[in-house]
N, C-alpha and C. Protein backbone atom coordinates (compact mmCIF):
# COMPACT_ATOMS: atom_id res chain seq x y z
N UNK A 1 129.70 110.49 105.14
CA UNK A 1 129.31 110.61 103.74
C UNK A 1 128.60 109.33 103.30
N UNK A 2 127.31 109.46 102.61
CA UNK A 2 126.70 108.76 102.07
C UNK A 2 127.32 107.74 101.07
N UNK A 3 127.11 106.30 100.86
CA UNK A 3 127.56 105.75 99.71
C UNK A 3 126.96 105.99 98.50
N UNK A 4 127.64 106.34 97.51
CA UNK A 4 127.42 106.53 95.97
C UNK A 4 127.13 105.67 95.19
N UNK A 5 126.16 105.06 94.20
CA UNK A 5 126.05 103.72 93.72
C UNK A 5 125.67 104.49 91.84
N UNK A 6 126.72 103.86 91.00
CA UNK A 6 126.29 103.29 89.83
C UNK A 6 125.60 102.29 89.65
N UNK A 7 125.22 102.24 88.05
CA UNK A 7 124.37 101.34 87.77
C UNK A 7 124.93 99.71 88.18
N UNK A 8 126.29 99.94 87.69
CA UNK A 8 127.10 98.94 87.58
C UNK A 8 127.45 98.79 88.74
N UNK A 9 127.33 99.03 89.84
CA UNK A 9 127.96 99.09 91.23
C UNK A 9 126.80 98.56 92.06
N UNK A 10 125.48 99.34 92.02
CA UNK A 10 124.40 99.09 92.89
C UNK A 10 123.95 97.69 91.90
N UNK A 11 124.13 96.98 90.88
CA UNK A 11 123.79 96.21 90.24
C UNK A 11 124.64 94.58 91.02
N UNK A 12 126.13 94.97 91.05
CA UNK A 12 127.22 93.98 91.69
C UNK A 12 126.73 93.94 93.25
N UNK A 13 126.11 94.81 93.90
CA UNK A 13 125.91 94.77 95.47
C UNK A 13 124.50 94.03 95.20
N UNK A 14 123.48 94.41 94.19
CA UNK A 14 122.47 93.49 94.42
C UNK A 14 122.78 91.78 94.42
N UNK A 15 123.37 91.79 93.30
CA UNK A 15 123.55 89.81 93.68
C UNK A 15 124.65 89.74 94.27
N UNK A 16 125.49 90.17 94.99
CA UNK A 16 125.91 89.90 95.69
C UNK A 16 125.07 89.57 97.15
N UNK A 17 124.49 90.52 97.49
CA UNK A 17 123.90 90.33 98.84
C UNK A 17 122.25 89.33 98.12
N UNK A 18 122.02 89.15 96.64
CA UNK A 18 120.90 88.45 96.58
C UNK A 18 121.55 87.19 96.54
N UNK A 19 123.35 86.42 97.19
CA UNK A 19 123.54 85.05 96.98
C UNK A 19 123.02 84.59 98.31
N UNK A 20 122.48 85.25 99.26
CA UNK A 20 121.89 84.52 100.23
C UNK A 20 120.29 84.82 99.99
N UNK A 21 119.82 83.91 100.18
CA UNK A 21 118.04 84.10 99.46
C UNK A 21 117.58 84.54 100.83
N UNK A 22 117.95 84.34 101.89
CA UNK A 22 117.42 85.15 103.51
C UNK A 22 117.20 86.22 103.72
N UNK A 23 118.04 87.02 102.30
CA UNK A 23 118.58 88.53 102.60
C UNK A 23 117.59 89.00 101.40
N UNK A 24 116.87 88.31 100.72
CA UNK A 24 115.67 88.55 99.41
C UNK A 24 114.18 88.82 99.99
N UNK A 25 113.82 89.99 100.04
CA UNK A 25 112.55 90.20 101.02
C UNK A 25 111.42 90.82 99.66
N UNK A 26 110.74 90.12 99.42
CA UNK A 26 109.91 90.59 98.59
C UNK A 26 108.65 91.19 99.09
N UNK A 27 107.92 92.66 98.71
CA UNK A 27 106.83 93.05 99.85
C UNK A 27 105.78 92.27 99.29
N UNK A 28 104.81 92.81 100.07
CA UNK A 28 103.23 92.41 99.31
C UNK A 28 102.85 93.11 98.25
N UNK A 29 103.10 93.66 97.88
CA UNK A 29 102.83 94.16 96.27
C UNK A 29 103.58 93.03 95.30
N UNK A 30 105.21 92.74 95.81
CA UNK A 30 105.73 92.38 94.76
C UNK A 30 105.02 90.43 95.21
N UNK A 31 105.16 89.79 96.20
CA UNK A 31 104.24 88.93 96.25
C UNK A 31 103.31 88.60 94.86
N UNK A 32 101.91 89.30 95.12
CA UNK A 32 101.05 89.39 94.47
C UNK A 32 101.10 89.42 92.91
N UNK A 33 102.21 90.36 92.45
CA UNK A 33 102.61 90.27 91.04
C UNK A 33 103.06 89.00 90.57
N UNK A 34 103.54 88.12 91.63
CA UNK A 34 104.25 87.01 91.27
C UNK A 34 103.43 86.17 90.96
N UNK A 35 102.45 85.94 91.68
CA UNK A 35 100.94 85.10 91.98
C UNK A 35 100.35 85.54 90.11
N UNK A 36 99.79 86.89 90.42
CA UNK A 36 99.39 87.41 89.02
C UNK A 36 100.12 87.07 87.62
N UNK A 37 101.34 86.89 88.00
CA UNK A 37 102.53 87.01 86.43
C UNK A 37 102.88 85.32 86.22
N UNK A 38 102.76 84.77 87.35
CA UNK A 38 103.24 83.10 87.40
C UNK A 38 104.75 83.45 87.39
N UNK A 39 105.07 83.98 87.95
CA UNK A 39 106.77 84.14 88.23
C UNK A 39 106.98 83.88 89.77
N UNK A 40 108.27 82.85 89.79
CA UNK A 40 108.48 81.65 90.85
C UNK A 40 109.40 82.89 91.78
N UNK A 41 109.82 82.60 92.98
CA UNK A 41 110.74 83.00 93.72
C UNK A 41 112.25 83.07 93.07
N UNK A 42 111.99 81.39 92.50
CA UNK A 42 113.79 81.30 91.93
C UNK A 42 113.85 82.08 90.81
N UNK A 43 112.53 82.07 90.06
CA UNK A 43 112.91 83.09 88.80
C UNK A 43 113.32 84.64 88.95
N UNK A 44 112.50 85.20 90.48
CA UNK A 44 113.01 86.64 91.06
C UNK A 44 114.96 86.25 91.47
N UNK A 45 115.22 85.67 92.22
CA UNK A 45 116.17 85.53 92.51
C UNK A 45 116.91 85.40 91.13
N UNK A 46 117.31 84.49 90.38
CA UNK A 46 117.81 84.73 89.14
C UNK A 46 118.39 85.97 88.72
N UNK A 47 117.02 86.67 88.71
CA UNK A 47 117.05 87.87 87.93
C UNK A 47 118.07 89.29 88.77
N UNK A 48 118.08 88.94 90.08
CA UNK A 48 118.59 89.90 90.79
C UNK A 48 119.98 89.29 90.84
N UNK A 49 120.23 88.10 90.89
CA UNK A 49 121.89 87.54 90.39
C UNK A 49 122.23 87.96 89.55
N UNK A 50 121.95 87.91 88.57
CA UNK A 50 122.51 87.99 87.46
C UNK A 50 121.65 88.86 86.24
N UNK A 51 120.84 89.84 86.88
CA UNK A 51 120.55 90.80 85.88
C UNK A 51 120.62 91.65 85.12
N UNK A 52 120.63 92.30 83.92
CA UNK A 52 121.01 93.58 83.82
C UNK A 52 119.98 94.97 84.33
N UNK A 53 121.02 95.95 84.76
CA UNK A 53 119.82 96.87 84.85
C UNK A 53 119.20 97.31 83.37
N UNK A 54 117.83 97.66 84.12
CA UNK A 54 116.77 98.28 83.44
C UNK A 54 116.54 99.62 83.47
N UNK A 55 116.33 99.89 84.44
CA UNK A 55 115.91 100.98 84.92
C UNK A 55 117.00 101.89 86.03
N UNK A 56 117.58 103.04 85.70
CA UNK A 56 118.90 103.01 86.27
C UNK A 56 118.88 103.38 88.13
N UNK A 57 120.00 103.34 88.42
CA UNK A 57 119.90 103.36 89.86
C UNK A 57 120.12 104.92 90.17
N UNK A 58 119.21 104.75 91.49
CA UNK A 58 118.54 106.47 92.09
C UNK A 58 117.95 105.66 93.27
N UNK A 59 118.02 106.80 94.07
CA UNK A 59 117.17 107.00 95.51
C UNK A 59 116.07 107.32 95.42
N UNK A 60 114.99 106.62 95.98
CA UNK A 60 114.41 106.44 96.19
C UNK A 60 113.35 107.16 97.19
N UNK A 61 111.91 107.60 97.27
CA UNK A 61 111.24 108.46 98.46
C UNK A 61 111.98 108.30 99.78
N UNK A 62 112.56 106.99 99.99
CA UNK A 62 112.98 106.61 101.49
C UNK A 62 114.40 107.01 102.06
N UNK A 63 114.85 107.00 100.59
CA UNK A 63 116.43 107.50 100.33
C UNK A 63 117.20 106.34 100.21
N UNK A 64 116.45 105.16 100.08
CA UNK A 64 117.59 103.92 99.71
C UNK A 64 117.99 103.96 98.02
N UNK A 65 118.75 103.32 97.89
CA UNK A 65 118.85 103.27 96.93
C UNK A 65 118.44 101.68 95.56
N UNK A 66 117.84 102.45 94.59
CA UNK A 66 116.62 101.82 93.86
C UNK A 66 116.98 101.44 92.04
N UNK A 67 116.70 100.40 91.74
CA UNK A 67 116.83 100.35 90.53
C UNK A 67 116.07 98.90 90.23
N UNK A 68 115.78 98.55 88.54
CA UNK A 68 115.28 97.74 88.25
C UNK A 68 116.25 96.83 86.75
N UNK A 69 116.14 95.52 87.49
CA UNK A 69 117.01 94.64 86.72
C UNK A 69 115.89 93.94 85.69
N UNK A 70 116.47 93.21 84.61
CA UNK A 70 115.73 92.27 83.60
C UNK A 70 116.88 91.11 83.45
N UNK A 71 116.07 90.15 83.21
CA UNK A 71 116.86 88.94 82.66
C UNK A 71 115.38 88.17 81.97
N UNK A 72 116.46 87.13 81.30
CA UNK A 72 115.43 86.45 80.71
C UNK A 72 115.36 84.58 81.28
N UNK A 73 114.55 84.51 82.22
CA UNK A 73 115.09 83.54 82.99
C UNK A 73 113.72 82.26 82.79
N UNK A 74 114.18 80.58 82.56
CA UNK A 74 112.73 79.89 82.10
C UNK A 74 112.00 80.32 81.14
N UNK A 75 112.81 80.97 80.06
CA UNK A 75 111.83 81.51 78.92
C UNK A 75 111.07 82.49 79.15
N UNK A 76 111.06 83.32 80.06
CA UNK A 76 110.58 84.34 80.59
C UNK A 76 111.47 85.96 80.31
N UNK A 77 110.24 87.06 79.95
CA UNK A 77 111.20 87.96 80.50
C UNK A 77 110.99 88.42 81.23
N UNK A 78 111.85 88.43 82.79
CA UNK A 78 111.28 89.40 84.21
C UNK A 78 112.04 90.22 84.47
N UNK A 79 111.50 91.43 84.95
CA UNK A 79 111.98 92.23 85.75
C UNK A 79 111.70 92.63 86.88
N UNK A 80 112.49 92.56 87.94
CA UNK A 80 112.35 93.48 89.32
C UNK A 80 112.74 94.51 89.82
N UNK A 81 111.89 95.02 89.80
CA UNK A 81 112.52 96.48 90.78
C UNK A 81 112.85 96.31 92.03
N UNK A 82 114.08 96.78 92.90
CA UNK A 82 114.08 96.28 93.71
C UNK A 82 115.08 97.44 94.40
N UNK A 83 115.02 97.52 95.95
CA UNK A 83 116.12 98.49 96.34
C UNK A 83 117.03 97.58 98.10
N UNK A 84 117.59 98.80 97.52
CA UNK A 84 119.12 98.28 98.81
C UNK A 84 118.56 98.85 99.90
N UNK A 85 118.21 98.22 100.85
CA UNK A 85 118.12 98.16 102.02
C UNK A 85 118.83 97.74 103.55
N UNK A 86 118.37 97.86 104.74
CA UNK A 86 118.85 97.24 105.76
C UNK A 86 118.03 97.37 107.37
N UNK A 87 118.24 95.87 107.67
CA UNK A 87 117.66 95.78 109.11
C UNK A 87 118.90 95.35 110.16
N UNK A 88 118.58 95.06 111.16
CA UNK A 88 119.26 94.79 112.28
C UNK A 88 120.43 93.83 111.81
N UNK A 89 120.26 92.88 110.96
CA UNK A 89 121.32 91.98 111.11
C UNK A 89 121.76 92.22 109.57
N UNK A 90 121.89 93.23 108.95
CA UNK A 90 122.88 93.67 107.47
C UNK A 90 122.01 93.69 106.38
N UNK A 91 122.49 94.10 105.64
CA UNK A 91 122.15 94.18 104.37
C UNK A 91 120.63 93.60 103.64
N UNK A 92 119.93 93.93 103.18
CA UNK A 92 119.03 93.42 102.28
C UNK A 92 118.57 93.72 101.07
N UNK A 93 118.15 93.00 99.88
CA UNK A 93 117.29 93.39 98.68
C UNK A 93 115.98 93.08 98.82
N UNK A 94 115.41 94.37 98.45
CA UNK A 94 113.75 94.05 98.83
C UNK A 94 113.22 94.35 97.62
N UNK A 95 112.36 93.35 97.25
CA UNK A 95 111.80 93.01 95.42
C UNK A 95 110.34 93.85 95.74
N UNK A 96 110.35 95.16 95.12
CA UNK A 96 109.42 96.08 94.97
C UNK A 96 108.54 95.67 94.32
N UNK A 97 108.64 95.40 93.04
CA UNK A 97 107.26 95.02 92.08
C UNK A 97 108.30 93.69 90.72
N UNK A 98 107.62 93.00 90.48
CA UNK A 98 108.19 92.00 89.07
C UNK A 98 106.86 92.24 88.00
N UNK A 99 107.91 92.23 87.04
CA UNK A 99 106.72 92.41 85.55
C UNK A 99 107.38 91.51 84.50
N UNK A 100 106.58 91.01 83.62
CA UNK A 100 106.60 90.00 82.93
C UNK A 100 106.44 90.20 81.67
């Protein structure tokens, strides 16, 4: 059986697994937004520590499971979308897109 994730649940597994920044994989889309928005790495990370969701949690085309956090981090407000993932060596959050 598949794991089940609330907002509040898939929200506690994101910073949890976002307290190691190794396990923070941002694609090239979300890259580029960062470049475009002037939003730092630490400010993504932040936001996936300690964010609230935004946008609630659901699966995703791939079937992972997906949601988008906000915080207001450096005077900023960001959000990332971002989903639960995994490769060979455990767990990951992969930062889909950030908006500003």
């Amino acid at each position: 059986m598949a794991l089940e994730f609330t907002d509040a649940s898939l929200r506690r597994r994101i910073a949890l697994v976002a307290e190691n920044s190794a396990r923070v994989v941002p694609t090239g889309h979300a890259k580029k937004r960062m470049r475009e928005r002037k939003v730092s790495r630490s400010q993504v990370l932040r936001v996936l520590q300690g964010g609230e969701v935004y946008e609630p949690a659901h699966r995703n085309i791939k079937g992972n499971w997906q949601c988008t956090l906000r915080r207001v981090v450096a005077g900023d407000a960001v959000r990332v979308a971002c989903s639960r993932e995994h490769d060979e060596a455990g767990e990951l959050v992969v930062a889909i897109t950030v908006i500003n």
